[in-house]
PDB file of N, CA and C in Angstrom:
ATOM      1  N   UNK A   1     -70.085 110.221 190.309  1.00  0.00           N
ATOM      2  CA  UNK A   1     -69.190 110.124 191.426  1.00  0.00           C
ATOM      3  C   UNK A   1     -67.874 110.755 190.978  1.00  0.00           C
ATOM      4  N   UNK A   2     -67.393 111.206 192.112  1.00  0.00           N
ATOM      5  CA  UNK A   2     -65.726 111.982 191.974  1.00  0.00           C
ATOM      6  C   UNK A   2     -64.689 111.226 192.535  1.00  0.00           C
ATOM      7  N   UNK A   3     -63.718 111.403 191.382  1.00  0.00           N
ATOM      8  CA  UNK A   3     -62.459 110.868 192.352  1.00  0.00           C
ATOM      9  C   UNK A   3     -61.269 111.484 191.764  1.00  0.00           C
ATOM     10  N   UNK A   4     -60.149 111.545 192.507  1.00  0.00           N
ATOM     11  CA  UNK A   4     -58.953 112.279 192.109  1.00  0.00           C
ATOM     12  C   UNK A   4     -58.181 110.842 192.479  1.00  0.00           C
ATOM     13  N   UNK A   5     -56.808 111.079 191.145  1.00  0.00           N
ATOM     14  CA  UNK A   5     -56.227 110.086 190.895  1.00  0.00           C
ATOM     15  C   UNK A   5     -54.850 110.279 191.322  1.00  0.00           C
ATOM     16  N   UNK A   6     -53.794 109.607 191.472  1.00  0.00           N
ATOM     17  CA  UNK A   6     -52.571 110.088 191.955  1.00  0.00           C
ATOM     18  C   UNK A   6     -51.659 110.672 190.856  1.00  0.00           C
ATOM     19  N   UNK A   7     -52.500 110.947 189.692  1.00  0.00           N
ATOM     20  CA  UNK A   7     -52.075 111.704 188.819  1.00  0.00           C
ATOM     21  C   UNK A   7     -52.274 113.228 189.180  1.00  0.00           C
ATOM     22  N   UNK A   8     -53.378 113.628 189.943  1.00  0.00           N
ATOM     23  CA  UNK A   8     -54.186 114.794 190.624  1.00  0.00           C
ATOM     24  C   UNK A   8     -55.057 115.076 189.786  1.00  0.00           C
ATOM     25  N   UNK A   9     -55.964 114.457 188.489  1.00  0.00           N
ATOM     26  CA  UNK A   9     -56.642 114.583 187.947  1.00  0.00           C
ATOM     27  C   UNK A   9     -57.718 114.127 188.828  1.00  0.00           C
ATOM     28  N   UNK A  10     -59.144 114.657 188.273  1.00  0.00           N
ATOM     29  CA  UNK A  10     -60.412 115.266 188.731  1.00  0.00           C
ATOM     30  C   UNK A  10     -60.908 114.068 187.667  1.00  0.00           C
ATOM     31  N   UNK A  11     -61.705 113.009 188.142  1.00  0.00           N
ATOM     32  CA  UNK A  11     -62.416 111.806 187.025  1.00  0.00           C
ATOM     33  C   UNK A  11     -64.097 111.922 187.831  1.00  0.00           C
ATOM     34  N   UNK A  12     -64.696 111.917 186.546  1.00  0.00           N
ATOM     35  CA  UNK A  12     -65.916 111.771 186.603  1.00  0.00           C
ATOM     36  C   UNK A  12     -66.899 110.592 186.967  1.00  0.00           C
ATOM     37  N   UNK A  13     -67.169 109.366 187.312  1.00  0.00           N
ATOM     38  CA  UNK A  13     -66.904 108.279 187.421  1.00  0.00           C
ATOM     39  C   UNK A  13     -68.675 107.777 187.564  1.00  0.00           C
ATOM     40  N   UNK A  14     -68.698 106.902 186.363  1.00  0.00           N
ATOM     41  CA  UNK A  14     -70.314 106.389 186.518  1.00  0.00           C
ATOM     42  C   UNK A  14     -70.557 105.049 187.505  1.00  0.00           C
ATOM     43  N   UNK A  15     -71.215 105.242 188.356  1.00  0.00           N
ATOM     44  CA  UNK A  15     -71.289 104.226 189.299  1.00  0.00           C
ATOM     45  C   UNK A  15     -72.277 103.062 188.970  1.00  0.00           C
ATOM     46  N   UNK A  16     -72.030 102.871 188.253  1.00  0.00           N
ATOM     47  CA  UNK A  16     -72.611 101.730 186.912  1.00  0.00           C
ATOM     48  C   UNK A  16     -71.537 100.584 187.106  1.00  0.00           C
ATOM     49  N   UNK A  17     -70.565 101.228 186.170  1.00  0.00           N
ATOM     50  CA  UNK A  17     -69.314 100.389 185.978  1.00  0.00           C
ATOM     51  C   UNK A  17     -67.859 101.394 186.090  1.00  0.00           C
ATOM     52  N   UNK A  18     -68.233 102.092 186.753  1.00  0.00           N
ATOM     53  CA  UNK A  18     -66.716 102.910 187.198  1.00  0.00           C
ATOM     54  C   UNK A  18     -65.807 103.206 185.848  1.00  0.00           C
ATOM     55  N   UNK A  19     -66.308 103.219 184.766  1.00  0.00           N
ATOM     56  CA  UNK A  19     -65.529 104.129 183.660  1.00  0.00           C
ATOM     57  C   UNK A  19     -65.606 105.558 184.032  1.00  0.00           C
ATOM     58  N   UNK A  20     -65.018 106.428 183.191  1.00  0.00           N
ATOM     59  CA  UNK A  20     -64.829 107.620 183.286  1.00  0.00           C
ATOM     60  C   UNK A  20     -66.436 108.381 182.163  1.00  0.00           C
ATOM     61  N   UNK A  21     -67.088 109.131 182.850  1.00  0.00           N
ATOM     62  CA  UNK A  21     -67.848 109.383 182.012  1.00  0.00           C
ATOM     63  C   UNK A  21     -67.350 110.524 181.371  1.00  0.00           C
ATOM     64  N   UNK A  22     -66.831 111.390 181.769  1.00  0.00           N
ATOM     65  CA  UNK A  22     -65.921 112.673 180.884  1.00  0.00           C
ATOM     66  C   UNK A  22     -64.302 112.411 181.225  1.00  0.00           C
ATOM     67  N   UNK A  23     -63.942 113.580 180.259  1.00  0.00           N
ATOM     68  CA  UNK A  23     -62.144 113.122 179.899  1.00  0.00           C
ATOM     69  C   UNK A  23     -61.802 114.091 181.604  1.00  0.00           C
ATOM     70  N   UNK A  24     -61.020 112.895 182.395  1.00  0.00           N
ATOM     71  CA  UNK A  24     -60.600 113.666 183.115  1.00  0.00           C
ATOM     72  C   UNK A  24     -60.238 115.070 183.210  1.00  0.00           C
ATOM     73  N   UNK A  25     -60.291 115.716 184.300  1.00  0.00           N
ATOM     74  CA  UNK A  25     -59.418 117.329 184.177  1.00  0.00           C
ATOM     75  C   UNK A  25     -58.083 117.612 185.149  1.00  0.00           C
ATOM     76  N   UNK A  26     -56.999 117.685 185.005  1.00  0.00           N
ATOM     77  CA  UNK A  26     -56.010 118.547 185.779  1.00  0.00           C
ATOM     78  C   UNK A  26     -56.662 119.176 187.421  1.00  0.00           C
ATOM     79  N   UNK A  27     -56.348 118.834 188.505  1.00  0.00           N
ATOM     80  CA  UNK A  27     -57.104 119.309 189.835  1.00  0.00           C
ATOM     81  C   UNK A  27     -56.083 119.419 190.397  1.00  0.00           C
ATOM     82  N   UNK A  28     -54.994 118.894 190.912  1.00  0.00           N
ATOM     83  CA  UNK A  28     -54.413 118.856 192.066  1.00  0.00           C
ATOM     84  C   UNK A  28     -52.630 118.320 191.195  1.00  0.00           C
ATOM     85  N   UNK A  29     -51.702 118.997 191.824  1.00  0.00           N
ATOM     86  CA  UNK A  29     -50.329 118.522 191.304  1.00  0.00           C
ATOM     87  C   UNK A  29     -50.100 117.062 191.636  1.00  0.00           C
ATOM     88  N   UNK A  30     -49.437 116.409 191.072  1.00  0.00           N
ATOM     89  CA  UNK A  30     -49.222 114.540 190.643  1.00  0.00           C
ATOM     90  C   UNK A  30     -49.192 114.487 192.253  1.00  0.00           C
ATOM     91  N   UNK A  31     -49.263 113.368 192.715  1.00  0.00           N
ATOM     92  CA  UNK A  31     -49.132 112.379 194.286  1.00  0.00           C
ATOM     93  C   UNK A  31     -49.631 113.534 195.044  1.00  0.00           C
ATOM     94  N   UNK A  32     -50.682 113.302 195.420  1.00  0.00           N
ATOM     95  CA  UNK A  32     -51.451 114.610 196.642  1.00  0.00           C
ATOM     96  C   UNK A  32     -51.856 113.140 197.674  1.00  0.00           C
ATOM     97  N   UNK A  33     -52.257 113.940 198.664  1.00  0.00           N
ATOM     98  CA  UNK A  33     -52.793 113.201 199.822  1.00  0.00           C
ATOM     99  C   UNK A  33     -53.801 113.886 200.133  1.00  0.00           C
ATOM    100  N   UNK A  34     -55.239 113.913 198.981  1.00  0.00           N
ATOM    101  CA  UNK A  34     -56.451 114.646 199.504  1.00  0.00           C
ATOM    102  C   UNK A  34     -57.045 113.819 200.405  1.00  0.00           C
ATOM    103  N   UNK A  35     -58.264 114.733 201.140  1.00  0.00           N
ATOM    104  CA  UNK A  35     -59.567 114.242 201.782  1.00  0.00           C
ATOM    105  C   UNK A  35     -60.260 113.569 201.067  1.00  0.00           C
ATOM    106  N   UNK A  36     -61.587 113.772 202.046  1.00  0.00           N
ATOM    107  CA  UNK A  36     -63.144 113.847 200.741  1.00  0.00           C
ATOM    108  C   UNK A  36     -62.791 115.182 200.603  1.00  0.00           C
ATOM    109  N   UNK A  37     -63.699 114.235 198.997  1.00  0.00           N
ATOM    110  CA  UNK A  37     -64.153 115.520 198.038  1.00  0.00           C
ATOM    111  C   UNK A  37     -65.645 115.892 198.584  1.00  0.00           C
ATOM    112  N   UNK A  38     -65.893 117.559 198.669  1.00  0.00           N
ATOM    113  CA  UNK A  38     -66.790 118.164 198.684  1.00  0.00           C
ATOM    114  C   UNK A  38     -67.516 118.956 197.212  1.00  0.00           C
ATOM    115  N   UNK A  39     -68.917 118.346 197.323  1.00  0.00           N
ATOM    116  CA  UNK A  39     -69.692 119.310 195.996  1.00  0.00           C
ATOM    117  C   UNK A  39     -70.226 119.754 196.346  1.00  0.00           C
ATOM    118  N   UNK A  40     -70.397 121.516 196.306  1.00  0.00           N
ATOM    119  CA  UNK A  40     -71.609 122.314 196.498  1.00  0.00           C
ATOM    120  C   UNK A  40     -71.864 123.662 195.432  1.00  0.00           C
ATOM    121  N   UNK A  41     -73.119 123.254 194.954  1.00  0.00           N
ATOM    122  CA  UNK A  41     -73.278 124.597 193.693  1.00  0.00           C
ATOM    123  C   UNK A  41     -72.279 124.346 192.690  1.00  0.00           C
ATOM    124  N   UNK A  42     -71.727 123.230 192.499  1.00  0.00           N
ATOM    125  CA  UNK A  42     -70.228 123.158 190.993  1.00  0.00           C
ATOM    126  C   UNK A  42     -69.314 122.992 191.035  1.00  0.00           C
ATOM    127  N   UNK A  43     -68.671 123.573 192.444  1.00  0.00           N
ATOM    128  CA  UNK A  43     -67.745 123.250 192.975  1.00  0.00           C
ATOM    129  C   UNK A  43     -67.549 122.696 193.735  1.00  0.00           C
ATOM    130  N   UNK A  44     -66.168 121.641 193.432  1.00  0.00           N
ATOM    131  CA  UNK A  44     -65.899 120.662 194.139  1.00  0.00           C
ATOM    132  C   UNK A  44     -64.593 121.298 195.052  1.00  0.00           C
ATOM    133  N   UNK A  45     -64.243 120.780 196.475  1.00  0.00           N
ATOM    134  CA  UNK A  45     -63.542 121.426 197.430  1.00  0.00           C
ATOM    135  C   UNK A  45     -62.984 120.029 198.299  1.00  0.00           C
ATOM    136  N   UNK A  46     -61.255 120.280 198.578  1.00  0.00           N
ATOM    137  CA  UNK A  46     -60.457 119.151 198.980  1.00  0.00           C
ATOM    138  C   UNK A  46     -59.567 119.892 199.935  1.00  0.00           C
ATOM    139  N   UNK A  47     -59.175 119.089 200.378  1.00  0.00           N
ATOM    140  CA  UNK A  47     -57.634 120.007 200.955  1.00  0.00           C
ATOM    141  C   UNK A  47     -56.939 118.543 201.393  1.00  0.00           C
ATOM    142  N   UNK A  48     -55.320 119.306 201.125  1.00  0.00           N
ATOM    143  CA  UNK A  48     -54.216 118.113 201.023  1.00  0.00           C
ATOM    144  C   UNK A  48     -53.006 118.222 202.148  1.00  0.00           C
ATOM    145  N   UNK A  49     -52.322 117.512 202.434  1.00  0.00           N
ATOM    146  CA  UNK A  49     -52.084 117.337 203.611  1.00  0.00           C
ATOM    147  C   UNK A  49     -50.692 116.370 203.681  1.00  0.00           C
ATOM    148  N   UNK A  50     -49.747 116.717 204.553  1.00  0.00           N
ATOM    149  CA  UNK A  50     -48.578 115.994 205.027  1.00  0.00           C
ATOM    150  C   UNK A  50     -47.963 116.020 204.080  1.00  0.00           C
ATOM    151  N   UNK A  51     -47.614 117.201 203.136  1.00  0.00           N
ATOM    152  CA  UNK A  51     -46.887 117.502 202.230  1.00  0.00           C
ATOM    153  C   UNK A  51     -46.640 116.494 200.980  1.00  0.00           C
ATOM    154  N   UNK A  52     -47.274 115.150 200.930  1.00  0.00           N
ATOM    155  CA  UNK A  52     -47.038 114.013 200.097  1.00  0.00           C
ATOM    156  C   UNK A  52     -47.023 114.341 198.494  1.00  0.00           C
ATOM    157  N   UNK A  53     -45.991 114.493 198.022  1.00  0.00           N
ATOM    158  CA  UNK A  53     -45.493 114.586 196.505  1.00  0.00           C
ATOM    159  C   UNK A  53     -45.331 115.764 196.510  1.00  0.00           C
ATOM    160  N   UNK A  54     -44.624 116.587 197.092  1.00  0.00           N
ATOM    161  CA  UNK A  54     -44.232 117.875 197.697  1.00  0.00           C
ATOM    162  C   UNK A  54     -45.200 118.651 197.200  1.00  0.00           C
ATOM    163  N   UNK A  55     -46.667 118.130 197.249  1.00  0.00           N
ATOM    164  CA  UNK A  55     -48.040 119.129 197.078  1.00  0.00           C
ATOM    165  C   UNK A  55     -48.027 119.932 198.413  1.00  0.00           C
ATOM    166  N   UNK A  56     -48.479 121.357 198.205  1.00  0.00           N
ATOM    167  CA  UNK A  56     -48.306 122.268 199.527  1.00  0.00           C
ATOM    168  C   UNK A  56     -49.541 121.691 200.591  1.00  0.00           C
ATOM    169  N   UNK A  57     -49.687 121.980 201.825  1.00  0.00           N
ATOM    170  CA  UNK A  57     -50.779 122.009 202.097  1.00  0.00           C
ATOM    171  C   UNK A  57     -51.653 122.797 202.163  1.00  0.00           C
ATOM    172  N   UNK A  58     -53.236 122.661 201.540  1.00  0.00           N
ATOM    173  CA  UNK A  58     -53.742 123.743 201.313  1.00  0.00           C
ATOM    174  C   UNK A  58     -54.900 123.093 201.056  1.00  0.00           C
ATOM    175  N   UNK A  59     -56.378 124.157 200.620  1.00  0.00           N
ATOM    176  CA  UNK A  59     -57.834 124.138 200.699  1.00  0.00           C
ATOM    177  C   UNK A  59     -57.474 124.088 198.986  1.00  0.00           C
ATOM    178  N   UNK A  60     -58.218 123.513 198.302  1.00  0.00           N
ATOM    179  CA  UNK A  60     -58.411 123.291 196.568  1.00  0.00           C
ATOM    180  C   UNK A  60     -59.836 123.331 196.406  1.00  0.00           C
ATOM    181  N   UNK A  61     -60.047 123.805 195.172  1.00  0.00           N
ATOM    182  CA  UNK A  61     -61.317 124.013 194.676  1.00  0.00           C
ATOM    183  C   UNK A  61     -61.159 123.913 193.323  1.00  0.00           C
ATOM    184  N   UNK A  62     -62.191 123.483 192.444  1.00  0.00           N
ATOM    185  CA  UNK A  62     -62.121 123.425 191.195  1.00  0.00           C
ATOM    186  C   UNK A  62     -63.620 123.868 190.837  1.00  0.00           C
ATOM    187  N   UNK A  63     -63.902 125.047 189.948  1.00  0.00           N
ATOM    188  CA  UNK A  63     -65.341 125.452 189.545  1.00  0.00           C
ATOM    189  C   UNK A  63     -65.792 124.317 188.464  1.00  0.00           C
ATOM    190  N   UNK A  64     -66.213 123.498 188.567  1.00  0.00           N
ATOM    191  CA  UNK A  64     -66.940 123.115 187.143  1.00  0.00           C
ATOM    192  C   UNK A  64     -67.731 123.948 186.277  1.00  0.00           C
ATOM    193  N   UNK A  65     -68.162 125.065 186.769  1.00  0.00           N
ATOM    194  CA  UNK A  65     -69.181 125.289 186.047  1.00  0.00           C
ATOM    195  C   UNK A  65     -68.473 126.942 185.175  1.00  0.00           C
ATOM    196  N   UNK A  66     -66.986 127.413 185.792  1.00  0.00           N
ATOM    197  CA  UNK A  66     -66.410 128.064 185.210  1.00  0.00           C
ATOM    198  C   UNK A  66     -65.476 127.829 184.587  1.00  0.00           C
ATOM    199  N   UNK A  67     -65.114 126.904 183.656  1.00  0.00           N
ATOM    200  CA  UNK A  67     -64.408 126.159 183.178  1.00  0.00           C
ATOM    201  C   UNK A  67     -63.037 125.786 183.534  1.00  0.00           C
ATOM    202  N   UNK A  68     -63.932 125.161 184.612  1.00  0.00           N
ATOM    203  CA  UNK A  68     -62.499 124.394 185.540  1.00  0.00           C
ATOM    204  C   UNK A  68     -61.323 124.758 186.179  1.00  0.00           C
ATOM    205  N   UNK A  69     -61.724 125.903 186.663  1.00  0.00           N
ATOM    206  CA  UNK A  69     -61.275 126.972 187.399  1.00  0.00           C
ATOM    207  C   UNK A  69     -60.284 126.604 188.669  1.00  0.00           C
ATOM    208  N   UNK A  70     -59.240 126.502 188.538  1.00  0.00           N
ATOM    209  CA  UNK A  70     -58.636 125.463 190.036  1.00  0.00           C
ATOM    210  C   UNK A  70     -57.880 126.616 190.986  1.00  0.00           C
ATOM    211  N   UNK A  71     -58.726 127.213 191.860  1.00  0.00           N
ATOM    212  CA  UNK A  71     -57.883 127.991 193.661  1.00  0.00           C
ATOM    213  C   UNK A  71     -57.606 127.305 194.942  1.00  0.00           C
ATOM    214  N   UNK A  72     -56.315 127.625 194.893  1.00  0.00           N
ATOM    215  CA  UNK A  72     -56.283 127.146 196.418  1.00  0.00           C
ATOM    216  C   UNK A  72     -55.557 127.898 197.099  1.00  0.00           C
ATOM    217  N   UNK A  73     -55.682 127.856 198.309  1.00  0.00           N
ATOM    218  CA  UNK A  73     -55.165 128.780 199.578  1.00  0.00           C
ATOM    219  C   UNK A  73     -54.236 127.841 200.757  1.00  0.00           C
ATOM    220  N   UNK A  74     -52.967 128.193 200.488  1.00  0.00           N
ATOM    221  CA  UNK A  74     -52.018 127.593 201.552  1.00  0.00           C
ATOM    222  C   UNK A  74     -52.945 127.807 202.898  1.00  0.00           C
ATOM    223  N   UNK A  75     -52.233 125.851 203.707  1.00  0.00           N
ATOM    224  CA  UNK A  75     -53.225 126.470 204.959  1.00  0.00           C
ATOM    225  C   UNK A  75     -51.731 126.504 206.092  1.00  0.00           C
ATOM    226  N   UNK A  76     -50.733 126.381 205.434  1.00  0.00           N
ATOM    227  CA  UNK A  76     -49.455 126.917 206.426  1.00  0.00           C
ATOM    228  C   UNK A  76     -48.945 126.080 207.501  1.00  0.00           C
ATOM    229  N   UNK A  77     -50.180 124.062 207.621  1.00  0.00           N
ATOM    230  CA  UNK A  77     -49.511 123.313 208.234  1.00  0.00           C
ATOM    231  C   UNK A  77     -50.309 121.875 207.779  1.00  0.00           C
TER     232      UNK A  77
END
């Protein structure tokens, strides 16, 4: 399971007992106001909203499988 923290880190999360199964990664700048998270093919895909922790608003993506590859595209509201 995925979850982003209000740190904007990317946690891996075993739905066992909700530890972290890998060392978090860097995803999103500190205090975001993401969605759901989307996984498809490795990448995971968010977008953030109402400017909260003066994160822009915009579409985010992080490749897992290219070593953590983080794009995003202003969406301008």
């Amino acid at each position: 399971m995925y979850a982003i923290g209000s740190d904007g880190f990317l946690h891996t999360l075993s739905s066992a007992n909700g530890a972290d199964m890998t060392a978090p990664v860097p995803f999103l700048p500190p205090n975001p106001k993401p969605s759901a998270l989307i996984f498809i093919d490795g990448v995971i895909y968010t977008t953030t909203s109402s400017g909260c922790g003066a994160v822009p608003n915009a579409v985010w993506a992080i490749d897992l499988t290219a070593g953590n590859k983080v794009t995003s595209w202003k969406t301008g509201g």
